[in-house]
Protein backbone atom coordinates (compact mmCIF):
# COMPACT_ATOMS: atom_id res chain seq x y z
CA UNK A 1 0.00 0.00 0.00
CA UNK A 2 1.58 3.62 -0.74
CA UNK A 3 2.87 5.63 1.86
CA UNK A 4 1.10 9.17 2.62
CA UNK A 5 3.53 11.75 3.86
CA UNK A 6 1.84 12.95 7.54
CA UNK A 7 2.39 16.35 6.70
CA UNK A 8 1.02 16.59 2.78
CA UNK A 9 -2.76 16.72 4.27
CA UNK A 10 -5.33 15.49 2.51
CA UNK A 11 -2.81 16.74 -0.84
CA UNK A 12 -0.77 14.28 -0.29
CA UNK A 13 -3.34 11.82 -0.13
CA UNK A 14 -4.58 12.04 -3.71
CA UNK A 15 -8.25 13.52 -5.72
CA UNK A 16 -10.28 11.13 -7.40
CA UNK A 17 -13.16 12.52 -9.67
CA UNK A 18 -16.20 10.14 -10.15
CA UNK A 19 -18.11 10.97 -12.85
CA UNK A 20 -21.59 8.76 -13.36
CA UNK A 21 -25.20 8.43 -12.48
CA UNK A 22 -28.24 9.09 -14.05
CA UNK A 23 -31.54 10.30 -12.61
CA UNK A 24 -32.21 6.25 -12.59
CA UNK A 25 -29.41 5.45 -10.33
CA UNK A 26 -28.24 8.17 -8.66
CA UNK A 27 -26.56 5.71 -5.03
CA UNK A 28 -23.98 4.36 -8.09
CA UNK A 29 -21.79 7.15 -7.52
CA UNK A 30 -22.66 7.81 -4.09
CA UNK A 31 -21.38 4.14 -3.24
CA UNK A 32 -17.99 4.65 -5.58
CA UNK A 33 -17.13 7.92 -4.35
CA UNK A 34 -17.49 6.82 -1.08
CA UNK A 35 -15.37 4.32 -1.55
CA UNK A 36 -12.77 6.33 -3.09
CA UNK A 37 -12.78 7.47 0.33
CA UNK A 38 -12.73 4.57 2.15
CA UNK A 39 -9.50 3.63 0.47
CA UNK A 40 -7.89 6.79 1.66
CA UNK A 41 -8.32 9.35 -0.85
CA UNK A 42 -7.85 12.98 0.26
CA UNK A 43 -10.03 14.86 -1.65
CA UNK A 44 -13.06 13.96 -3.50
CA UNK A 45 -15.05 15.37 -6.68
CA UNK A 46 -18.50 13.51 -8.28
CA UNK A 47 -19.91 14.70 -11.34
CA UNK A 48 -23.56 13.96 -11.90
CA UNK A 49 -26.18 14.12 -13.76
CA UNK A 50 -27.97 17.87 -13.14
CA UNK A 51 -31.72 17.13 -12.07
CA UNK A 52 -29.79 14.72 -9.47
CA UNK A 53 -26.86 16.42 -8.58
CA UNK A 54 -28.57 18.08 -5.13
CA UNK A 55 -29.55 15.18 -3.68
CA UNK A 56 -25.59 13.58 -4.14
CA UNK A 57 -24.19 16.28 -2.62
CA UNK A 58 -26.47 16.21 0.31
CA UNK A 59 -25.35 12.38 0.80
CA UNK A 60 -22.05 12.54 0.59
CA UNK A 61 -21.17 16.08 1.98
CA UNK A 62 -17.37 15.21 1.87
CA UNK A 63 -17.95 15.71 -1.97
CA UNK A 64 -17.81 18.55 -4.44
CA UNK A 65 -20.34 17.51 -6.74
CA UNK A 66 -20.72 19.72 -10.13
CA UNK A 67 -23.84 19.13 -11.89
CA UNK A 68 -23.35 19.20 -15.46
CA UNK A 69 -25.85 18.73 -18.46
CA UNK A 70 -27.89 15.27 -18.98
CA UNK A 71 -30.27 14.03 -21.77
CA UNK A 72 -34.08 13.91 -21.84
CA UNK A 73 -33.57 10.81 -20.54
CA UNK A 74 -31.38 11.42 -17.57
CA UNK A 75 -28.48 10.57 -18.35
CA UNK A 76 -24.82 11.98 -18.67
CA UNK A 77 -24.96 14.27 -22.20
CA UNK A 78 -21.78 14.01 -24.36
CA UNK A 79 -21.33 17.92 -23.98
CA UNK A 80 -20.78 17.08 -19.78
CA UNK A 81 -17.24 17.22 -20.65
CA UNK A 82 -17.25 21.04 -21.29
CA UNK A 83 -18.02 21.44 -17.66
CA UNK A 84 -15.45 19.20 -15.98
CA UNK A 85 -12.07 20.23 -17.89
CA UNK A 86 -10.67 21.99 -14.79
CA UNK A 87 -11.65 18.98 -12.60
CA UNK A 88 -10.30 17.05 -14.80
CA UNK A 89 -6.81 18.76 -15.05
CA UNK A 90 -6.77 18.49 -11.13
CA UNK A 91 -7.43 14.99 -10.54
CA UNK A 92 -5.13 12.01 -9.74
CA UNK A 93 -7.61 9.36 -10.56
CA UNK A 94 -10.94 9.55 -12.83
CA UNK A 95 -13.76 6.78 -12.65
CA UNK A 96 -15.82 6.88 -15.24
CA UNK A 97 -19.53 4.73 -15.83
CA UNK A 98 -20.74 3.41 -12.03
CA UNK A 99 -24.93 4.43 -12.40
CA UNK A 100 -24.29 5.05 -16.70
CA UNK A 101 -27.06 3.35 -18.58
CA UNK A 102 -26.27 5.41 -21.64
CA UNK A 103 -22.06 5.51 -22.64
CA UNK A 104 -21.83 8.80 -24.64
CA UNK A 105 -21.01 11.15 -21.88
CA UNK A 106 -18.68 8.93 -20.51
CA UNK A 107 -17.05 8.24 -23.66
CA UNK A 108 -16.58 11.83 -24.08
CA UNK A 109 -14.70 12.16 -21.17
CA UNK A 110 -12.19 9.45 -21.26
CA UNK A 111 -12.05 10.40 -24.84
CA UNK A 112 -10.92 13.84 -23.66
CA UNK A 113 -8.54 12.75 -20.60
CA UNK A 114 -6.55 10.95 -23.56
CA UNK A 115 -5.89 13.88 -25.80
CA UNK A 116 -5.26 15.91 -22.47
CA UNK A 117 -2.22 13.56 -21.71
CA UNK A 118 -1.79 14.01 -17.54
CA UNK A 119 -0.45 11.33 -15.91
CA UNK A 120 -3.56 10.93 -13.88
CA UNK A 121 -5.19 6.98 -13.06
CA UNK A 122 -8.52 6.32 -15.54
CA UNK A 123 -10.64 3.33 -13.92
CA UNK A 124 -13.44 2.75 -16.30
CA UNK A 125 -16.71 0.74 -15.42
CA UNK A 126 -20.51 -0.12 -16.38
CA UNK A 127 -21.89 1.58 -19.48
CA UNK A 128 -18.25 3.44 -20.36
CA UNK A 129 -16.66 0.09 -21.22
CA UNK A 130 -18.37 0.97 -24.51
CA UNK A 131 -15.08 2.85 -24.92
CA UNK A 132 -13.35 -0.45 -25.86
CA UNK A 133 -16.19 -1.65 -28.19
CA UNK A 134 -13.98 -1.30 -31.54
CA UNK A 135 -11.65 -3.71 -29.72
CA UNK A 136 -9.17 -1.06 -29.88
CA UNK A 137 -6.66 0.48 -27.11
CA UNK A 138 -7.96 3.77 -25.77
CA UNK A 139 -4.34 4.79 -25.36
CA UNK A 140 -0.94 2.78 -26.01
CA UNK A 141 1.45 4.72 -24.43
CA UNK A 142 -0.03 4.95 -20.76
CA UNK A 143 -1.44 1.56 -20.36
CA UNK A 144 -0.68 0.74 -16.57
CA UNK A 145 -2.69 3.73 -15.58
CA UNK A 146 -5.97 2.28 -16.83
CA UNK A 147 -8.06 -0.04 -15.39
CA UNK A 148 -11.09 -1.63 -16.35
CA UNK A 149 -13.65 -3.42 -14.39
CA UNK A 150 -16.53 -5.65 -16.23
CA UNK A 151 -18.79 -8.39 -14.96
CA UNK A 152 -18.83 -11.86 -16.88
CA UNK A 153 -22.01 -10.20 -19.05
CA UNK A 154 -20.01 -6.81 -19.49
CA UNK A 155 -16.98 -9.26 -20.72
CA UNK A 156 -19.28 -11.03 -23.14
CA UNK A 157 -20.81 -8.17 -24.96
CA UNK A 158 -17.41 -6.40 -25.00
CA UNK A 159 -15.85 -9.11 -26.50
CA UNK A 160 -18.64 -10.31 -28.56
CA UNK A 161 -19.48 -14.07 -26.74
CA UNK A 162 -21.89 -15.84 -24.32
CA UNK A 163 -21.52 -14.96 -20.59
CA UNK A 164 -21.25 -19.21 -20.93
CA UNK A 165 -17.80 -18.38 -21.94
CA UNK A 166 -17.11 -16.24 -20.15
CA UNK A 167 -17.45 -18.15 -17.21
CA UNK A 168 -15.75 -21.47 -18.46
CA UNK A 169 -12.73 -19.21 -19.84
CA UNK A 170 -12.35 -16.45 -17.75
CA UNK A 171 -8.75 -15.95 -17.28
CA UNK A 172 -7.84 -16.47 -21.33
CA UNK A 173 -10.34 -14.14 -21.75
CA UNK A 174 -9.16 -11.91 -19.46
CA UNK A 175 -5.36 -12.12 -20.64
CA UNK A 176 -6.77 -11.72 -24.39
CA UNK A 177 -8.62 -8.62 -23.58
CA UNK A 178 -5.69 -7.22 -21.30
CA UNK A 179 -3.60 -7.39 -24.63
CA UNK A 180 -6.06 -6.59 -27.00
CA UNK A 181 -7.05 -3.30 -25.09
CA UNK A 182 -3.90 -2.58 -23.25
CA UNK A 183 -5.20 -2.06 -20.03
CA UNK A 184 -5.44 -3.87 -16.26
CA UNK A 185 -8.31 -6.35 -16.55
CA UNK A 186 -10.44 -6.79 -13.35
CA UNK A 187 -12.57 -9.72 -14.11
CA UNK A 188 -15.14 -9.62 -11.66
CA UNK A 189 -16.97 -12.92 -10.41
CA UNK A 190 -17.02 -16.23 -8.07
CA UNK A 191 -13.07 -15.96 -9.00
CA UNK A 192 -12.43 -12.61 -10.03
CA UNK A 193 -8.80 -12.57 -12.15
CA UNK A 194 -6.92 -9.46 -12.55
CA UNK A 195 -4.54 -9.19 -15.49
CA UNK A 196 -1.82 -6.71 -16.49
CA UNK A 197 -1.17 -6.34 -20.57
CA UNK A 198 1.97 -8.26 -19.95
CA UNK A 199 0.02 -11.05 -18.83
CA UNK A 200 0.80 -11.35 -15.50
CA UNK A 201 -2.41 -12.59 -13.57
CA UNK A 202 -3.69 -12.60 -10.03
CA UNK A 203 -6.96 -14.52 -8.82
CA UNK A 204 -8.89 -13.60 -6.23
CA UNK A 205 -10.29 -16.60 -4.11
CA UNK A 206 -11.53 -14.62 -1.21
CA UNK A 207 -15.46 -13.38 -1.05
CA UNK A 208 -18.39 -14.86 -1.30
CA UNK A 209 -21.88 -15.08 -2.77
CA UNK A 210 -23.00 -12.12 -0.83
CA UNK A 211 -20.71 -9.85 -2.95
CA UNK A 212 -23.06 -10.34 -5.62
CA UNK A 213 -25.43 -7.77 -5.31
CA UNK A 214 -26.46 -4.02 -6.48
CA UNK A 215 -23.55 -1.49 -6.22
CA UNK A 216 -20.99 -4.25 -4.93
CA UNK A 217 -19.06 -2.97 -8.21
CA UNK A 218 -19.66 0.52 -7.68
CA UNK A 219 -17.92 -0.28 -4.03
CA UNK A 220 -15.37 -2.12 -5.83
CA UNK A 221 -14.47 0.79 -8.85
CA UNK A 222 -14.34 3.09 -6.05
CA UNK A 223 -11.34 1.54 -3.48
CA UNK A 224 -9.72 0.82 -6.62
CA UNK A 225 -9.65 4.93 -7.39
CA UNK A 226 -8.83 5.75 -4.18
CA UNK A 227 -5.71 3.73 -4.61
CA UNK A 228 -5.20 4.94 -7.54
CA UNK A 229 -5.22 8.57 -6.07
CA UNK A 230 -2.98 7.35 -3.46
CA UNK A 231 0.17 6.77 -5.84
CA UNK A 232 -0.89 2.57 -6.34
CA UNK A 233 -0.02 1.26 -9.70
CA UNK A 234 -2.88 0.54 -11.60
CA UNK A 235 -2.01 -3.47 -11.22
CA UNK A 236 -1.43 -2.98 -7.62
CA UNK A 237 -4.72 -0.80 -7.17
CA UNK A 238 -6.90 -3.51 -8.45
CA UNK A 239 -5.51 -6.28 -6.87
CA UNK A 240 -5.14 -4.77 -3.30
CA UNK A 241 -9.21 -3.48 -4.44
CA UNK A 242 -10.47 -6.46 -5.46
CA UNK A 243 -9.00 -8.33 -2.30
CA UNK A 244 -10.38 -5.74 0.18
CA UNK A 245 -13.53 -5.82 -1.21
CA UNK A 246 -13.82 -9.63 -1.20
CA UNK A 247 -12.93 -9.52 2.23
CA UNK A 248 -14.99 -7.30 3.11
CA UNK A 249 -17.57 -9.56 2.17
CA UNK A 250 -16.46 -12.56 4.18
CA UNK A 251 -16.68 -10.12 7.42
CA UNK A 252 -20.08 -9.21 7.08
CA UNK A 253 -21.11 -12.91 6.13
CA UNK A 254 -19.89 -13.90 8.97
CA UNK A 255 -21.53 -11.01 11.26
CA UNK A 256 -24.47 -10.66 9.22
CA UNK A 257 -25.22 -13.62 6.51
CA UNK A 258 -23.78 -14.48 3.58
CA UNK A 259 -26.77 -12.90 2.13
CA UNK A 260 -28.81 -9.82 3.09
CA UNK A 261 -25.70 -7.33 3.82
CA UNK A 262 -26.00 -4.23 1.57
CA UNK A 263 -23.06 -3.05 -1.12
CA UNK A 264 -23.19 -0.02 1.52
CA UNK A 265 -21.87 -2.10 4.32
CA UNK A 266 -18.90 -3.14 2.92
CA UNK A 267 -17.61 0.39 2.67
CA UNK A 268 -17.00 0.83 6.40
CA UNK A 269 -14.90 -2.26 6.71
CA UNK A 270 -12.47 -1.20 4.45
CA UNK A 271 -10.30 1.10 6.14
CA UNK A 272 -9.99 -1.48 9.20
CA UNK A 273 -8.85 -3.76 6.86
CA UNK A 274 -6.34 -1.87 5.06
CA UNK A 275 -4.39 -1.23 8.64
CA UNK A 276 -4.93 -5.14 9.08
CA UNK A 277 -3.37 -6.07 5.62
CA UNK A 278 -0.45 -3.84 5.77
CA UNK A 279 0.59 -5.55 9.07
């Protein structure tokens, strides 16, 4: 886990910008930016949808939310990136697509931290994996600062087969896609594999079937930022993420159930765990 400097203040402990939600799911970014900071991130930006933007900022009042311009049908307009270029510039780590039912305003802005060239940390979930649907790198040069996180059905429409295979051929998949697209594959299920474009590979055995309920991967995308922000590379991120998630999981089954505890719950066990893990 990176070190933070005791005297940096919350500087020193990284910025993460989430940028999702629609006026349909408006708790996706609440639960990712929240676990942004969970993780340890020091400061913390979410940009929403307008028509929901009041009632984020209200929930997580850590936040500065900016409420930029959505479609008729509530969701994240391709122009939002005209209101989020400063953010942008600032932050250390950008999560893009937890609460995105529609992928053209968060195409826009990964589209637009690429040209911008910083060295900041793009984690890219939900609808925005529609970035990758030309099979084709969203940038070559920077590829251990992206991260992408997709379910066995976000895997199989990506790359064009059954969740079936998926399933039965996750960590070829995985590796093939890693390649392919150049980026840090977070596979997410039973066994969730995490691959680097090199192919080196790390599975995740921990967790349970608990984990596999609504905004679990917004909780998930979220740590992984926050590590990001924190100086992790994007391999280390995700693996240290996925594995504090799982865990997470396996603590409340065993206080709670292993199923019945909410995607919110897992939040607060993360930063007890992280001082546990270092050990």
């Amino acid at each position: 886990m990176p070190d933070i400097h005791p005297k940096l203040g919350k500087e020193g402990r990284g910025s993460v910008l989430v940028v999702g939600g629609s006026a349909r799911i408006p708790g996706a970014v609440i639960l990712a930016a929240t676990g942004a900071l969970r993780a340890g991130a020091g400061k913390l930006q979410i940009a929403t949808a307008r028509s929901v933007a009041a009632h984020v900022a209200v929930t997580v009042p850590e936040a500065c939310v900016i409420a930029v311009p959505e479609t008729r049908q509530g969701e994240l307009a391709r122009t939002c990136i005209n209101s989020l270029k400063s953010q942008l510039a600032d932050a250390d780590a950008v999560l893009v697509g937890p609460g995105m039912m529609d992928a053209r305003g968060g195409v826009g802005v990964l589209e637009h931290c690429v040209r911008a060239n910083t060295d900041m940390s793009l984690i890219i979930d939900a609808a925005a994996l529609h970035v990758f649907d030309a099979h084709k790198p969203l940038v070559k040069a920077r590829s251990a600062e992206v991260i992408a996180t997709p379910h066995a059905g976000e895997m199989a429409k990506l790359w064009g087969c059954s969740r079936a295979q998926v399933i039965a051929r996750p960590l070829e998949i995985a590796r093939e896609a890693a390649s392919t697209l150049n980026v840090v594959i977070a596979l997410k299920g039973a066994q969730t594999f995490v691959v680097a474009p090199d192919g080196t590979a790390y599975r995740n055995t921990a967790g349970n079937i608990g984990l596999g309920t609504s905004g679990s991967g917004d909780t998930l995308s979220g740590v992984i930022a926050g590590l990001c922000a924190r100086g992790a590379s994007a391999l280390q991120a995700a693996v240290w993420g996925v594995y504090l998630h799982a865990k997470a999981g396996d603590l409340l089954a065993r206080r709670i159930g292993a199923l019945g505890f909410l995607a919110r719950e897992l939040l607060t066990e993360i930063p007890q765990l992280m001082v546990k893990v270092s050990r």
